[in-house]
N, C-alpha and C. Protein backbone atom coordinates (compact mmCIF):
# COMPACT_ATOMS: atom_id res chain seq x y z
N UNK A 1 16.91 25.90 -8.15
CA UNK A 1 17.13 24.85 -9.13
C UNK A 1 15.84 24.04 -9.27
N UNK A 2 15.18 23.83 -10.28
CA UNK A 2 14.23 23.46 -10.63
C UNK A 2 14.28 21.70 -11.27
N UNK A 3 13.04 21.26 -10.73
CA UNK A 3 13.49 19.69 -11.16
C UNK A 3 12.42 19.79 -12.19
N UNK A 4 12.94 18.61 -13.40
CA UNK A 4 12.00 18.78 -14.61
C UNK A 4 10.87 18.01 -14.11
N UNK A 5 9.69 18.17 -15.20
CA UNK A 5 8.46 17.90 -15.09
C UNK A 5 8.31 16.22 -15.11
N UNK A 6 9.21 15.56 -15.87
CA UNK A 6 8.98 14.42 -15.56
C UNK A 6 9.81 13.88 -15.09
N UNK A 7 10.97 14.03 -14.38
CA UNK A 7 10.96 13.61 -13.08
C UNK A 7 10.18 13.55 -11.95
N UNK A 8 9.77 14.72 -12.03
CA UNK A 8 8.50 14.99 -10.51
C UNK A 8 7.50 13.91 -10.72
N UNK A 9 7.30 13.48 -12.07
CA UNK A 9 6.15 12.67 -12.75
C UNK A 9 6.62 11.60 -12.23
N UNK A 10 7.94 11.06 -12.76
CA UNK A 10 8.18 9.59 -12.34
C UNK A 10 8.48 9.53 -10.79
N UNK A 11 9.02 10.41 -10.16
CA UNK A 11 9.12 10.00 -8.46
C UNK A 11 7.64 10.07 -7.88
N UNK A 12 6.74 10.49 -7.91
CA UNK A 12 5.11 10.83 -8.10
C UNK A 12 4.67 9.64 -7.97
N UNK A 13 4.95 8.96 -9.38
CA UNK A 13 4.33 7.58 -9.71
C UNK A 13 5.07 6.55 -8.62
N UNK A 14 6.53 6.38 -8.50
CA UNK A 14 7.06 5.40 -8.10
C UNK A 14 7.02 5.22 -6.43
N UNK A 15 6.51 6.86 -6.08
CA UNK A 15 5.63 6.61 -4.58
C UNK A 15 4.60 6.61 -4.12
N UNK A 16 4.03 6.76 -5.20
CA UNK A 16 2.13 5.86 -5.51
C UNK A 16 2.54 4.62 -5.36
N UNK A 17 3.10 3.85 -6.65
CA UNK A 17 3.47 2.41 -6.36
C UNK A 17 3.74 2.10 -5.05
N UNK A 18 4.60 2.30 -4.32
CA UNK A 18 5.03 2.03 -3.00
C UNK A 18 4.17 1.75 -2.12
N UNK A 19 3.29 3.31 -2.17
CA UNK A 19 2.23 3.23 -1.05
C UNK A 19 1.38 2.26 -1.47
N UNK A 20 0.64 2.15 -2.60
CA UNK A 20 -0.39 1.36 -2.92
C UNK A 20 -0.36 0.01 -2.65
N UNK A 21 1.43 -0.65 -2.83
CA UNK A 21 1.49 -1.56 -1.94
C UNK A 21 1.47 -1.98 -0.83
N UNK A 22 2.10 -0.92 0.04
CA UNK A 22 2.21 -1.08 1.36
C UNK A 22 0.57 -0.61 1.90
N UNK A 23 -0.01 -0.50 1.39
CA UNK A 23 -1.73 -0.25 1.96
C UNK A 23 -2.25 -1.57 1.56
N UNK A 24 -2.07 -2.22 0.16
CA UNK A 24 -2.56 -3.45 -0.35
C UNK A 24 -2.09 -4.49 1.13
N UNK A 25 -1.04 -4.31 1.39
CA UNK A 25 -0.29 -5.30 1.94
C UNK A 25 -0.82 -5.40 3.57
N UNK A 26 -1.39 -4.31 3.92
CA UNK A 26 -1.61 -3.95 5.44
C UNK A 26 -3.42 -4.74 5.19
N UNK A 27 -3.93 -4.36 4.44
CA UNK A 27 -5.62 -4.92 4.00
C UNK A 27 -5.58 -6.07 4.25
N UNK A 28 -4.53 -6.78 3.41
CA UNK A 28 -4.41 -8.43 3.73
C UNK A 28 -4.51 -8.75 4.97
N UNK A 29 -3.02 -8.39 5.30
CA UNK A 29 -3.03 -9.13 6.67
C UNK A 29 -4.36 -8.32 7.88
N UNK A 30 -4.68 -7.25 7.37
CA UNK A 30 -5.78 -6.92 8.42
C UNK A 30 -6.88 -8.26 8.50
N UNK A 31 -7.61 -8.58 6.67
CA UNK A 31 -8.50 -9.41 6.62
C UNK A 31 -7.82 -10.82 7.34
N UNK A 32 -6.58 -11.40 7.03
CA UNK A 32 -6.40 -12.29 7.68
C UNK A 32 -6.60 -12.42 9.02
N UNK A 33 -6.14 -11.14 9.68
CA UNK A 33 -6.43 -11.59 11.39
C UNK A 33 -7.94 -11.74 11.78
N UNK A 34 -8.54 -10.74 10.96
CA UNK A 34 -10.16 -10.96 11.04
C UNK A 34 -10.56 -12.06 10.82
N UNK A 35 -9.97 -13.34 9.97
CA UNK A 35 -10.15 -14.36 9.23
C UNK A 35 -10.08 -15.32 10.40
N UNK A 36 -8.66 -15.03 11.08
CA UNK A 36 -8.51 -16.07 12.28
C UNK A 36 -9.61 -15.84 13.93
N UNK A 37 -9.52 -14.55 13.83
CA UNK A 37 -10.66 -14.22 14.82
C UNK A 37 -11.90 -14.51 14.87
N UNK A 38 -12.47 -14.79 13.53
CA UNK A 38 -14.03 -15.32 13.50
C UNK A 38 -13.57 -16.65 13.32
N UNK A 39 -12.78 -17.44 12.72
CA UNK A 39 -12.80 -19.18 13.25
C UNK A 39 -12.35 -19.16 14.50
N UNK A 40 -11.81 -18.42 15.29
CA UNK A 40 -11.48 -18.58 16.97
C UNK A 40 -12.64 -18.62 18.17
N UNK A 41 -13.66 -17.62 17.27
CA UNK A 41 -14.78 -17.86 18.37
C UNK A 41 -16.00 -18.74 18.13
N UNK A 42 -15.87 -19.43 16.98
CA UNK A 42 -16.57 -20.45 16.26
C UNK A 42 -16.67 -21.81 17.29
């Protein structure tokens, strides 16, 4: 059973979205702890 082409397209996209957030979201808080670590040894 074959899934159509744009389905595959839209589940594709909508777990790009996902990830792209959840990577956006991990960057942040990475830079933040870096943020608090250089005013900690200040």
């Amino acid at each position: 059973m074959a899934m159509p082409v744009e389905m595959a397209v839209c589940i594709a996209h909508n777990v790009f979205l996902l990830l792209d957030s959840w990577i956006w979201t991990c960057v942040l808080a990475a830079d933040e702890a870096a943020r608090l670590l250089r005013s900690a040894t200040r």
